[in-house]
N, C-alpha and C. Protein backbone atom coordinates (compact mmCIF):
# COMPACT_ATOMS: atom_id res chain seq x y z
N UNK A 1 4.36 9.86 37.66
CA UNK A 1 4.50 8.88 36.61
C UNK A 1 3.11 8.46 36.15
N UNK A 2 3.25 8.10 34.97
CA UNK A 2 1.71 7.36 34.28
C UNK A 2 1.93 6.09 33.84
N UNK A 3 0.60 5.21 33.53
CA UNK A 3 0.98 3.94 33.01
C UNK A 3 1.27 3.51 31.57
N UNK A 4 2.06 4.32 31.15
CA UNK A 4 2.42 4.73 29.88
C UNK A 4 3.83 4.73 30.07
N UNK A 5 4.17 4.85 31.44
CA UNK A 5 6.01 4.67 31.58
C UNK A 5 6.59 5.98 31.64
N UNK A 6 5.92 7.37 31.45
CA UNK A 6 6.11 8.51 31.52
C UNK A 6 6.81 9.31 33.38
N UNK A 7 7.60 9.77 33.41
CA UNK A 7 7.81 10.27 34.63
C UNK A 7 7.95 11.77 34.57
N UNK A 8 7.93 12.68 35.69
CA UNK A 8 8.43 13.70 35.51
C UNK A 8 8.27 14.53 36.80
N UNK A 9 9.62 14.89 36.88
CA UNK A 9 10.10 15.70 38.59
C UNK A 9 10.66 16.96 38.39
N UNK A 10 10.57 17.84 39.43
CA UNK A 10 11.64 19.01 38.80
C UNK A 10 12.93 19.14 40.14
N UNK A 11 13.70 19.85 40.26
CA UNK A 11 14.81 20.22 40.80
C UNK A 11 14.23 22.10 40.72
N UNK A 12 14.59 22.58 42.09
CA UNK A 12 14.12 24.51 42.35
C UNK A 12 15.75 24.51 41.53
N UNK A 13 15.02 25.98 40.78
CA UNK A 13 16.04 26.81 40.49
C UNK A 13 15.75 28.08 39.91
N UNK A 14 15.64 28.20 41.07
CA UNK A 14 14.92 29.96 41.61
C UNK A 14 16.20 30.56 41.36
N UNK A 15 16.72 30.09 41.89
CA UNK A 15 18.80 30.79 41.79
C UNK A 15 18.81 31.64 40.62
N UNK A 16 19.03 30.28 39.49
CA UNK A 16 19.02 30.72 38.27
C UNK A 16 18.63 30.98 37.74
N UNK A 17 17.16 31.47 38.04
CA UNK A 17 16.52 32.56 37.17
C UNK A 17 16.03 33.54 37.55
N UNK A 18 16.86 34.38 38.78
CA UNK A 18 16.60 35.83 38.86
C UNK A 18 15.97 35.71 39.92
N UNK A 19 15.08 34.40 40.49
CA UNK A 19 13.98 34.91 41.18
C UNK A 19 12.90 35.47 41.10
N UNK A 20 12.56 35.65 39.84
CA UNK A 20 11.27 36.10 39.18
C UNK A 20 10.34 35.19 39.34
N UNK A 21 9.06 35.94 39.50
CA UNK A 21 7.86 34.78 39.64
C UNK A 21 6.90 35.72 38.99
N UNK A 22 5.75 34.57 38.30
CA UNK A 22 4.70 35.26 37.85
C UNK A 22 3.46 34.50 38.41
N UNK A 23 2.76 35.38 39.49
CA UNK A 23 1.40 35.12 40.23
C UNK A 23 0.08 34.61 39.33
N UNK A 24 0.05 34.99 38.13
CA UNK A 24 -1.07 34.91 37.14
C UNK A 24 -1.08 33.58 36.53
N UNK A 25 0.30 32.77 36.80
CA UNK A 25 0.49 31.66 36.11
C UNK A 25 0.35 30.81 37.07
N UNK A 26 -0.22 29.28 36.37
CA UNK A 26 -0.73 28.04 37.14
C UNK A 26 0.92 27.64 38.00
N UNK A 27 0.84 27.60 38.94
CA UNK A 27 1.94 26.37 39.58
C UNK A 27 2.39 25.18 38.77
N UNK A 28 3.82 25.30 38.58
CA UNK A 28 4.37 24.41 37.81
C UNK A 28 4.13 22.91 38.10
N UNK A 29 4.41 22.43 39.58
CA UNK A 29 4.32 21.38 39.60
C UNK A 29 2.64 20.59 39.81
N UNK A 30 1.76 21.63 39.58
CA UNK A 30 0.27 21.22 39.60
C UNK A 30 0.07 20.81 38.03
N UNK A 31 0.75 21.26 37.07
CA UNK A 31 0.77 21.19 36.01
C UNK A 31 1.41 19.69 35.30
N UNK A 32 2.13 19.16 36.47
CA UNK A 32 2.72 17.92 36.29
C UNK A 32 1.56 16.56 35.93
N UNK A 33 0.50 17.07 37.17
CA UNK A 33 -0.40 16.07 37.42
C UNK A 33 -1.41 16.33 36.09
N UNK A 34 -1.32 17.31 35.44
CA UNK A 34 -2.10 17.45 34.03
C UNK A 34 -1.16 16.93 33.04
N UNK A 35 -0.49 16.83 33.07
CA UNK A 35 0.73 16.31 32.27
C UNK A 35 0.91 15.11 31.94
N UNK A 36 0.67 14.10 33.24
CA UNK A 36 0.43 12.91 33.55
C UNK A 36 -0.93 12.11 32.95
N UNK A 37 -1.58 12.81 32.96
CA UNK A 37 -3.06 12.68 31.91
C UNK A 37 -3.29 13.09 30.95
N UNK A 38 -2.43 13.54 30.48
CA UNK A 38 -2.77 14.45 28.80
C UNK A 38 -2.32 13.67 28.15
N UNK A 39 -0.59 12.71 28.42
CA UNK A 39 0.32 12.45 27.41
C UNK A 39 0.87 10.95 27.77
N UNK A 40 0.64 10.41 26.71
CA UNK A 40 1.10 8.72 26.57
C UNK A 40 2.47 8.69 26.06
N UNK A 41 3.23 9.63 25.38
CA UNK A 41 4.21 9.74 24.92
C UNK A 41 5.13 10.73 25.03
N UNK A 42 6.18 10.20 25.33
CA UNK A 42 7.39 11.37 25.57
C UNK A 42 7.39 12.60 24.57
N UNK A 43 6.61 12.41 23.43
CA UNK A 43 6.98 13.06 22.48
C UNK A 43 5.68 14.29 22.72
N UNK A 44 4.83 13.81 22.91
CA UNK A 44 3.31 14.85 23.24
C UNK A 44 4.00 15.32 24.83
N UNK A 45 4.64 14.74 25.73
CA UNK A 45 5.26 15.62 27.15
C UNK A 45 6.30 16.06 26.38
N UNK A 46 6.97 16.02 25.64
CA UNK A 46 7.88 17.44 25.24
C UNK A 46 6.74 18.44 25.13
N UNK A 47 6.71 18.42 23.72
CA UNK A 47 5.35 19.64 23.43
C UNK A 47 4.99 20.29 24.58
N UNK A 48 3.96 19.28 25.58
CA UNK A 48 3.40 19.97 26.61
C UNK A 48 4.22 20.73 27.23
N UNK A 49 5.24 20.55 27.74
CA UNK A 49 5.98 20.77 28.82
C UNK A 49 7.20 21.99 28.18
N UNK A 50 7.32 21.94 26.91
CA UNK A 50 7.51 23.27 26.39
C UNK A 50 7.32 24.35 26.14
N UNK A 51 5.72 23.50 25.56
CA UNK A 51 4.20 24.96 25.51
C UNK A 51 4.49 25.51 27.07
N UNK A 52 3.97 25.47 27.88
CA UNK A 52 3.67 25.76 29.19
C UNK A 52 4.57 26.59 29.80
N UNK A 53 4.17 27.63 30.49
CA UNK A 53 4.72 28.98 31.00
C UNK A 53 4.93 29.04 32.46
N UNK A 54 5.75 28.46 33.21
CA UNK A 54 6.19 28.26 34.56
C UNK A 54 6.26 29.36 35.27
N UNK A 55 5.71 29.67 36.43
CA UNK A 55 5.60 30.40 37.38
C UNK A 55 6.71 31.43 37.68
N UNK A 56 7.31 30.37 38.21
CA UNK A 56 9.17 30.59 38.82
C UNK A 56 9.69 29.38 38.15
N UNK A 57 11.12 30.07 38.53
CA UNK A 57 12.57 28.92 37.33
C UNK A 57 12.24 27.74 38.49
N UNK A 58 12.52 26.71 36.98
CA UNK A 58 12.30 24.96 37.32
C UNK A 58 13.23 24.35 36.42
N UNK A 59 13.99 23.73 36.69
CA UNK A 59 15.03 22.31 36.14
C UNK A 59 13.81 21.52 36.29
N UNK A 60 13.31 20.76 34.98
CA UNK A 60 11.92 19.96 35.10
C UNK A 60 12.85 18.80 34.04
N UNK A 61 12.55 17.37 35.03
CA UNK A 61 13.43 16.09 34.20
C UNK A 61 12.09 15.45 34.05
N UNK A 62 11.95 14.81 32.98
CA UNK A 62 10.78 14.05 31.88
C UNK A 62 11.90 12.46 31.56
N UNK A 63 11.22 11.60 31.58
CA UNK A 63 11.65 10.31 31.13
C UNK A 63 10.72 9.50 30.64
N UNK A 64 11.08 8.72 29.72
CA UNK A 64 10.03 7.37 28.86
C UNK A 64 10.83 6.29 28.97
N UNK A 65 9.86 5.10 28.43
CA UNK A 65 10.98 4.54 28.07
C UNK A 65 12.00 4.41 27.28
N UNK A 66 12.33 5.21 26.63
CA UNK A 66 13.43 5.51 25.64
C UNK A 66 14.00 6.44 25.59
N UNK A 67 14.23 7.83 26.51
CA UNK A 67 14.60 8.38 26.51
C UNK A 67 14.63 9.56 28.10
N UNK A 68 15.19 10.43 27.80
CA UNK A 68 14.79 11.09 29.07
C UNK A 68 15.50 12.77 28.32
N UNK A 69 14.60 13.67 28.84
CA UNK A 69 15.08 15.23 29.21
C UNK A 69 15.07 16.08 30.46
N UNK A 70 16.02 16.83 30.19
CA UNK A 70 16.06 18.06 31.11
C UNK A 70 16.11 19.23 30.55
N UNK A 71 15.21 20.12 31.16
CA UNK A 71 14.22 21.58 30.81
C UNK A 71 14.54 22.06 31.87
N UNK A 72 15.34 23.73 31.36
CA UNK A 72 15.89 24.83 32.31
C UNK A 72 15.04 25.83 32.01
N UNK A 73 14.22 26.22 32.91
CA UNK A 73 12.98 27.04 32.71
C UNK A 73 12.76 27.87 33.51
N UNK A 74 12.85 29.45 32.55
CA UNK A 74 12.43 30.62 33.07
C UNK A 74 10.97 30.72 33.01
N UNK A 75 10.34 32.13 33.34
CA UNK A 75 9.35 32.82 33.09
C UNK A 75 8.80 32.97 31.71
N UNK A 76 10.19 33.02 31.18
CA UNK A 76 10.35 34.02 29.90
C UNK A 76 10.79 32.64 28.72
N UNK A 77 11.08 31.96 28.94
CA UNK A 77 12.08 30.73 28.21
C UNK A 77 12.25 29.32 28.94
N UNK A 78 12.10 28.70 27.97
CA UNK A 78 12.63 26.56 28.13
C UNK A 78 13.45 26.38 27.12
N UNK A 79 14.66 26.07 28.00
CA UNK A 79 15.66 25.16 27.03
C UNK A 79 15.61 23.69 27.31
N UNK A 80 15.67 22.86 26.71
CA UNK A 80 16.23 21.19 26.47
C UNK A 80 17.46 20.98 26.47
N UNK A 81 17.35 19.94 27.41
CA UNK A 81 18.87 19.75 27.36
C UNK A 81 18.46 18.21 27.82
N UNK A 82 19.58 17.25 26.64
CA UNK A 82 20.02 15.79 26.39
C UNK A 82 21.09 15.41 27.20
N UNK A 83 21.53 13.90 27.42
CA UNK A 83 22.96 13.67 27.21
C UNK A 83 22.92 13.10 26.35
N UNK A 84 24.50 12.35 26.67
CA UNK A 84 24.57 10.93 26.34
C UNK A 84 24.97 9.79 26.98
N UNK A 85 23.20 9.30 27.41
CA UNK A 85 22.93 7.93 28.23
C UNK A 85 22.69 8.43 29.05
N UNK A 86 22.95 9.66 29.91
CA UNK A 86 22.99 10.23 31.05
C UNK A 86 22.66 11.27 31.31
N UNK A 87 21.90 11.98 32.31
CA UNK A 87 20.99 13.48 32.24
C UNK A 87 21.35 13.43 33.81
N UNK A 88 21.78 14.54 34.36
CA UNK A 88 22.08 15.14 35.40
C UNK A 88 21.82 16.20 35.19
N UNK A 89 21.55 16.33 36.64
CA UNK A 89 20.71 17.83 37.43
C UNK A 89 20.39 17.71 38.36
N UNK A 90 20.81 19.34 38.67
CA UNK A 90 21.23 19.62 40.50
C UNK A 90 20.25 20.92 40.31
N UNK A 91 20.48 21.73 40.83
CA UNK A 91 19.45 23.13 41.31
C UNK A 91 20.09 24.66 40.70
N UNK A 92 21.08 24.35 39.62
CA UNK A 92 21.43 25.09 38.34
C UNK A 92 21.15 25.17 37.48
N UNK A 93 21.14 26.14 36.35
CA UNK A 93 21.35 25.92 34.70
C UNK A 93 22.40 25.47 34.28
N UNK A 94 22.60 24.60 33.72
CA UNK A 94 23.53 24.06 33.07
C UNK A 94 24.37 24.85 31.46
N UNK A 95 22.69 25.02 30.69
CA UNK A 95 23.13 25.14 29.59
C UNK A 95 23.95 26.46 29.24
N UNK A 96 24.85 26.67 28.79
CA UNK A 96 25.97 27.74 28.80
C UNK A 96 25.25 29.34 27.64
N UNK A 97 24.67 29.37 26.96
CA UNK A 97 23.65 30.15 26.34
C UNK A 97 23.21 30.64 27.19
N UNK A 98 22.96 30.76 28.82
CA UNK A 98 21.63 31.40 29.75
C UNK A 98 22.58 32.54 29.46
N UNK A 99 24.04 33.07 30.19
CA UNK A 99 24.77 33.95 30.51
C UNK A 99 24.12 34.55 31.25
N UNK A 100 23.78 33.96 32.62
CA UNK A 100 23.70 34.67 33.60
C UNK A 100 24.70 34.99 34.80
N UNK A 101 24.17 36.23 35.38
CA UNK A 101 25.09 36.75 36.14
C UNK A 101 25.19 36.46 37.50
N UNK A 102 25.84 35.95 38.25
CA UNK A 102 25.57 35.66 40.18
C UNK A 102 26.64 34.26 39.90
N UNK A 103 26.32 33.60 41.58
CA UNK A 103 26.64 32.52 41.84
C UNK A 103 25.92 31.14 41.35
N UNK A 104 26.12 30.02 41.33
CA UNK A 104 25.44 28.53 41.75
C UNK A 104 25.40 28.34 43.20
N UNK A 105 24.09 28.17 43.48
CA UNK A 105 23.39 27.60 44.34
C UNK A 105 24.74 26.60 44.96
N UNK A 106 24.68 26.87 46.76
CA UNK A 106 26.22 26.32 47.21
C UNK A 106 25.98 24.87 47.11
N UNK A 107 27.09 24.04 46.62
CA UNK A 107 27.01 22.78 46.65
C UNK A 107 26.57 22.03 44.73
N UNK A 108 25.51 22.71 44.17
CA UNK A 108 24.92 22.77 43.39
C UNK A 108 26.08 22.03 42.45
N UNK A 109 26.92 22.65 41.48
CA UNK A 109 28.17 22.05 41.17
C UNK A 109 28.87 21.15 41.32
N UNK A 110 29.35 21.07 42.29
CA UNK A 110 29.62 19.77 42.96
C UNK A 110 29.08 18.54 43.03
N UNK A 111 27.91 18.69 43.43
CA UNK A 111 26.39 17.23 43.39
C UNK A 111 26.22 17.15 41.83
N UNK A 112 26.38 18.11 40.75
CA UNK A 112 26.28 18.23 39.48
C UNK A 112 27.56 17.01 39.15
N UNK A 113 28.81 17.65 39.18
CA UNK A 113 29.68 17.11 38.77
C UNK A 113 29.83 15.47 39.39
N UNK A 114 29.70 15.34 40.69
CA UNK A 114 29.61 14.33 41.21
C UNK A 114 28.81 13.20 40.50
N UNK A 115 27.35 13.57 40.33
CA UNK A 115 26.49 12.49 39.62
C UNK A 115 26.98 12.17 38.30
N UNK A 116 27.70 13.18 37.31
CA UNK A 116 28.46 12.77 36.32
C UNK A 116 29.65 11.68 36.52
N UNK A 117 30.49 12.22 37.28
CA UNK A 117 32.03 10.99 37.46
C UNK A 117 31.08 9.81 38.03
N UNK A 118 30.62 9.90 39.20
CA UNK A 118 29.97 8.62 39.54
C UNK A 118 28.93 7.47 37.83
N UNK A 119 28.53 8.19 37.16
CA UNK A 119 27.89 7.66 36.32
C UNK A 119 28.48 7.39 34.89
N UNK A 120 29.76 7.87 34.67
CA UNK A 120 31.21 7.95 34.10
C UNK A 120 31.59 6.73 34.16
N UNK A 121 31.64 6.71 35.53
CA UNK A 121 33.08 5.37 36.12
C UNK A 121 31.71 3.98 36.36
N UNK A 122 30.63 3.76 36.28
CA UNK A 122 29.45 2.77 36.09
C UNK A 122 28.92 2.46 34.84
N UNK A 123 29.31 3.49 33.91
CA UNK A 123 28.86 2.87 32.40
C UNK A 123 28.90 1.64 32.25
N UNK A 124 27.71 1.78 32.05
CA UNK A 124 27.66 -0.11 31.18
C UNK A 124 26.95 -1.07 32.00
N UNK A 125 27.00 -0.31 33.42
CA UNK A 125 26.47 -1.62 34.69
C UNK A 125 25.01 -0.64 35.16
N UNK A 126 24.93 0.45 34.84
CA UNK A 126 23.77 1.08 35.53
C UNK A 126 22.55 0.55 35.29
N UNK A 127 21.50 0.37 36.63
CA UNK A 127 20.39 -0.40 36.30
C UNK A 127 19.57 0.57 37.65
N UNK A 128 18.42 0.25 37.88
CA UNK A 128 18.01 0.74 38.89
C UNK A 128 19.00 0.86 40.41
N UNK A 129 19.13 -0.29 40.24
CA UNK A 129 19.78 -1.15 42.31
C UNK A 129 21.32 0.01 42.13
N UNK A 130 21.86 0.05 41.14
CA UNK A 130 22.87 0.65 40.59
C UNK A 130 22.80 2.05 40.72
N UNK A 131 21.81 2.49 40.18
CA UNK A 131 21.59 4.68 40.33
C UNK A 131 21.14 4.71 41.94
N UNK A 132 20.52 3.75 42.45
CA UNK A 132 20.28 3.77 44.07
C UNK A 132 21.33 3.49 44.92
N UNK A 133 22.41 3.33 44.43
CA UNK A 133 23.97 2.94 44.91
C UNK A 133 24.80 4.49 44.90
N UNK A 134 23.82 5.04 43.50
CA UNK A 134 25.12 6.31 43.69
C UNK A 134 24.30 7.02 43.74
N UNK A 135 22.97 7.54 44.07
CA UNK A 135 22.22 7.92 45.07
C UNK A 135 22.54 8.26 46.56
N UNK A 136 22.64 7.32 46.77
CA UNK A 136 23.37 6.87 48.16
C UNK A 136 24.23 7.75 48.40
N UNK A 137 25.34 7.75 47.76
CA UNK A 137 26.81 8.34 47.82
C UNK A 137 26.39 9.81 48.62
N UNK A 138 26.82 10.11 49.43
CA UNK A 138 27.07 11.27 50.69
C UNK A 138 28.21 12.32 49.54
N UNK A 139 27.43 14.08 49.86
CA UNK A 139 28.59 14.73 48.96
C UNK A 139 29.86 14.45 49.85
N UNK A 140 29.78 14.37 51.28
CA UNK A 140 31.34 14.53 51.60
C UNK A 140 32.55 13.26 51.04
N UNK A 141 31.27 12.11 50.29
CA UNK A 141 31.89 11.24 49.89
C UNK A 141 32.47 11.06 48.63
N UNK A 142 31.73 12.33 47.87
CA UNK A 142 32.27 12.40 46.28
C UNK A 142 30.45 12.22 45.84
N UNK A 143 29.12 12.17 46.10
CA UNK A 143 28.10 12.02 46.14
C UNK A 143 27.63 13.14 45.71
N UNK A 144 25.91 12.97 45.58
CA UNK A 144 25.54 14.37 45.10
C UNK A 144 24.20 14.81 46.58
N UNK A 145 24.46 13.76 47.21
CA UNK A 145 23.35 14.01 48.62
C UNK A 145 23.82 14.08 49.55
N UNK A 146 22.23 15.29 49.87
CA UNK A 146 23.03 16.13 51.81
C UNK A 146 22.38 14.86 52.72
N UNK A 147 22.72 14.56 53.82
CA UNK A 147 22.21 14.00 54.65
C UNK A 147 23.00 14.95 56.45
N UNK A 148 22.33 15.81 56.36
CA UNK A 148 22.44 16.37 57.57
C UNK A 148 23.79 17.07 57.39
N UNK A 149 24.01 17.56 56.16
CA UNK A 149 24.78 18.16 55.91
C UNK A 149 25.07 19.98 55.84
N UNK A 150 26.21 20.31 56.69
CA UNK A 150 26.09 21.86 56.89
C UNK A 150 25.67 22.56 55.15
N UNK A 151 24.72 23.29 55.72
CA UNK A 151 24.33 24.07 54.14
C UNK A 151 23.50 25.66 55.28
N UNK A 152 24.58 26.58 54.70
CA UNK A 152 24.03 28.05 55.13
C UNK A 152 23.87 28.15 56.54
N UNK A 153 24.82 27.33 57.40
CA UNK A 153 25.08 27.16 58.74
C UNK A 153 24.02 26.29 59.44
N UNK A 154 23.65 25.50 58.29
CA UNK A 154 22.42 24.42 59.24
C UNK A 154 22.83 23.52 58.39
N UNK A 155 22.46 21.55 59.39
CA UNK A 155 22.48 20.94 58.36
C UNK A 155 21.11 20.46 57.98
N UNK A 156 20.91 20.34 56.79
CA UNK A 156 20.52 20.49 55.74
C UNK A 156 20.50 18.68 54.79
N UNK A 157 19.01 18.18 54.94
CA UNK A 157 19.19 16.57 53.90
C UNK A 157 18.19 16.67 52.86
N UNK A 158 18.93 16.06 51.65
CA UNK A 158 17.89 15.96 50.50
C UNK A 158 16.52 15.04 51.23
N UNK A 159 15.60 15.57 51.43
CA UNK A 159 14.50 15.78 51.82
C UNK A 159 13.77 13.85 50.80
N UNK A 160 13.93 14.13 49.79
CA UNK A 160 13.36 12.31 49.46
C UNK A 160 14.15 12.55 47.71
N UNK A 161 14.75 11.24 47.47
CA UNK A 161 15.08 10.86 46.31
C UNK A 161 14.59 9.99 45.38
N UNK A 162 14.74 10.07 43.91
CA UNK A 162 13.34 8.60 43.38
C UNK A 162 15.01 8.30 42.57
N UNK A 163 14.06 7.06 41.72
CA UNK A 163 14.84 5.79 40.57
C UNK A 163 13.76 5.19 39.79
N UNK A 164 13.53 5.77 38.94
CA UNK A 164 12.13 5.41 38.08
C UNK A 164 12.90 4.19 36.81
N UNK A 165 11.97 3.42 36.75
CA UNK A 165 11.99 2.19 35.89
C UNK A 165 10.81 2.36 35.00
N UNK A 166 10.93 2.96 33.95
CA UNK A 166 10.05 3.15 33.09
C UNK A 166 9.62 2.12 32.35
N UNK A 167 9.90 1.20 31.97
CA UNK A 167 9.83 -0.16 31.47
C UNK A 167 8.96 -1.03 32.19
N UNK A 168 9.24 -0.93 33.81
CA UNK A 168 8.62 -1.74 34.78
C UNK A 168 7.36 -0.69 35.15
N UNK A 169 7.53 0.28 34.93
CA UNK A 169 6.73 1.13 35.76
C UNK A 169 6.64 0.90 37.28
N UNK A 170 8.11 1.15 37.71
CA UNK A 170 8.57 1.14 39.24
C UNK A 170 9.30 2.20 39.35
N UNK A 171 8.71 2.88 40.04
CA UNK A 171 9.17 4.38 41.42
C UNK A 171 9.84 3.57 42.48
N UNK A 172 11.27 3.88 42.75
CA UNK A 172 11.53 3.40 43.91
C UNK A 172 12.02 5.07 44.62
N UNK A 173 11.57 5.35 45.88
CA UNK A 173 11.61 6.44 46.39
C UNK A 173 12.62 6.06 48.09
N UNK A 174 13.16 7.71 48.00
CA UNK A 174 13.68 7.13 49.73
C UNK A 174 13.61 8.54 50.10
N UNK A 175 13.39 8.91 51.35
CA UNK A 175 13.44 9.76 52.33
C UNK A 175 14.43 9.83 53.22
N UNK A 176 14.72 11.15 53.64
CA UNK A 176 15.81 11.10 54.63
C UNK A 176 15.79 9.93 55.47
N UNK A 177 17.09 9.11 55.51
CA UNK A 177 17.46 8.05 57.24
C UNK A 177 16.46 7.07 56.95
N UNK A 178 15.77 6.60 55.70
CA UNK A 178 15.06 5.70 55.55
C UNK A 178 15.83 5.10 54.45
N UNK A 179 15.19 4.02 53.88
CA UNK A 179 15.83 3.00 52.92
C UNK A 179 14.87 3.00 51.77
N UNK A 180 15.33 2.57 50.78
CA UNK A 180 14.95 2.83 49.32
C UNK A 180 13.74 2.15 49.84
N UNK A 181 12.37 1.93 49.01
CA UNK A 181 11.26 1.69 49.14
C UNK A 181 10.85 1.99 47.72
């Protein structure tokens, strides 16, 4: 994040794009921290973050205060993708144009769909304390987070989650078995 209210994280999704990588190209998420200094405005981090040629596939989420995107990014290609009021993303492509061939990443779907109904059935009340509520939510609970959850015969926890307040310019972050912070 910058003090401009700017954020920006990505979600792997190596899955969905083949698995291709290109060695010659800068590391995507080193590119974040240039990103963070280049641009005061959501509108100059589009640009940037469009221009720019990612390594390996990245789901890369951008937020201001007024808005927020999600960028499904190959080697080869960035798509944008909006909602409305609401931007979810899990460790898939979403946008239906890729037509690619294989599975979703296990679980992937599910934590997808999940953060939607959960943010469905909260319209109108969502605030920070609120997305850290359905954050929270465990997938076995209807949630979109592992917490020691079997994944590929191990279990398996979303490793740290954020809740950015762009307005306040507050990161609230949590780590596995720890509490929002």
């Amino acid at each position: 994040m910058n003090s401009k209210g700017l954020f920006v994280a990505d979600d792997n999704a190596i899955a969905s794009s083949g698995g291709v990588e290109m060695e010659n190209r800068p590391d995507s998420i080193s590119e974040f921290f240039r990103f963070m200094l280049d641009y005061s405005d959501l509108k100059g981090l589009d640009a940037g973050n469009q221009s720019s040629s990612p390594n390996i596939g990245w789901i890369v989420n951008v937020a201001g205060p007024d808005r927020a995107y999600s960028y499904e990014e190959t080697i080869y290609e960035t798509k944008q993708r909006t909602g409305d009021g609401v931007i979810a993303a899990a460790n898939h492509f979403m946008d239906p144009t890729w037509h690619f061939a294989g599975d979703t990443a296990e679980h992937s779907l599910s934590r997808y769909n999940n953060l939607l109904r959960q943010t469905r059935e909260a319209k109108g009340s969502i605030d920070a304390a609120k997305m850290m509520q359905i954050r929270d939510v465990l997938l076995p609970d209807g949630g979109a987070t592992f917490r020691h959850t079997p994944l590929f015969g191990a279990p398996y926890s979303s490793d740290h989650q954020v809740v950015f307040e762009p307005m306040t310019l507050t990161l609230n972050v949590k780590v596995v078995d720890r509490n929002w912070q």
